[in-house]
Protein backbone atom coordinates (compact mmCIF):
# COMPACT_ATOMS: atom_id res chain seq x y z
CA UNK A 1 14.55 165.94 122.61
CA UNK A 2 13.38 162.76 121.69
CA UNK A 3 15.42 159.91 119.72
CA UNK A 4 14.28 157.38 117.17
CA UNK A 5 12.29 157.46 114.34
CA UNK A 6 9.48 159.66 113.99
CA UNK A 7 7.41 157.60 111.39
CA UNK A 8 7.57 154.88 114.46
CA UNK A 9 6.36 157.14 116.87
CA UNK A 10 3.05 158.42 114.47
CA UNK A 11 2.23 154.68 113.81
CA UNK A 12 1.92 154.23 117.68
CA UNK A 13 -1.04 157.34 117.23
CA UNK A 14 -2.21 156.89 113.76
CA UNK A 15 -3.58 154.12 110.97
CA UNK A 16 -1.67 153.42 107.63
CA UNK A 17 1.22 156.10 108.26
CA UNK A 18 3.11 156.44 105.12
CA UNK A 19 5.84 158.73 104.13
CA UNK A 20 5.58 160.79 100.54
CA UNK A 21 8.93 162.40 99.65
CA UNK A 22 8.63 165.70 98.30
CA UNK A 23 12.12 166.88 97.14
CA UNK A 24 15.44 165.14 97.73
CA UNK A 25 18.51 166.36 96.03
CA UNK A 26 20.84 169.66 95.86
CA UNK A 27 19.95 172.49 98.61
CA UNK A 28 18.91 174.89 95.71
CA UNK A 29 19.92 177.96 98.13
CA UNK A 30 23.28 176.56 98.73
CA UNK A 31 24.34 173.39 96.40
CA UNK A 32 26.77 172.43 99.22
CA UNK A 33 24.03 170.97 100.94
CA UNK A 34 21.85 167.70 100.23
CA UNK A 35 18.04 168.62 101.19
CA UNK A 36 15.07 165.83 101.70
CA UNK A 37 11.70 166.88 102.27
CA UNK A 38 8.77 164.61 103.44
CA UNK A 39 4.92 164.11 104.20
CA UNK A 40 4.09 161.99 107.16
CA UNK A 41 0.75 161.11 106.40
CA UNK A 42 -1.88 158.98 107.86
CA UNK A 43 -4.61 157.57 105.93
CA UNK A 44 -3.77 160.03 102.98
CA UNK A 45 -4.02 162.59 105.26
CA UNK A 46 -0.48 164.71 105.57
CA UNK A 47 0.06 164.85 109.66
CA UNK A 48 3.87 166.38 109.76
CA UNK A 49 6.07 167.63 106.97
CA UNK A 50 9.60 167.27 107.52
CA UNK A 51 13.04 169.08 106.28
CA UNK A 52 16.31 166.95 106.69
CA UNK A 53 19.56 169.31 105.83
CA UNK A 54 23.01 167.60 105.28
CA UNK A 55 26.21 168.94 103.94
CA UNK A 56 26.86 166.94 101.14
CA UNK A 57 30.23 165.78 102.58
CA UNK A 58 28.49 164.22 105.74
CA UNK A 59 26.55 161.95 103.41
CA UNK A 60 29.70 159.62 102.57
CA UNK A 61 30.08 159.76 106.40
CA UNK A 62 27.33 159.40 109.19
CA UNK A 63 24.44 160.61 107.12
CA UNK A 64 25.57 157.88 103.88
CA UNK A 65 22.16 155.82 104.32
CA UNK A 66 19.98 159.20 103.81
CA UNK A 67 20.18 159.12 100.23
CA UNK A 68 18.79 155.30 100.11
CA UNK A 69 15.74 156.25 102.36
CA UNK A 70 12.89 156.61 99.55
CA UNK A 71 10.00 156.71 101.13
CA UNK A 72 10.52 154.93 103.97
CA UNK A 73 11.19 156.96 107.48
């Protein structure tokens, strides 16, 4: 398993990486849940998609700057 951000790591292998968030909000199969969903993408090109899944009471804890991300990694 490897640690740190994964946009960081792309932009070591790839030009103009950008995120593009998909969905962010309620986990629509179970609303206890705060869901983000992401394109990594390099020159427009989508390279990774990615699925973050939180219980909604983490994010006032640990997981409390997830909801400020935008579209940054």
């Amino acid at each position: 398993m490897e640690e740190g951000s994964l946009t960081e790591r792309l932009k070591k292998e790839f030009d103009d990486v950008k995120v593009e968030v998909v969905y962010e909000g309620a986990y629509l199969l179970d609303k206890s849940f705060y869901m983000r969903e992401v394109f990594l993408k390099s020159n427009d090109s989508p390279k990774v998609f990615a699925r973050t899944l939180v219980k909604k009471e983490d994010l006032q804890e640990v997981w409390s700057s997830l909801k400020n991300l935008g579209d940054q990694s």
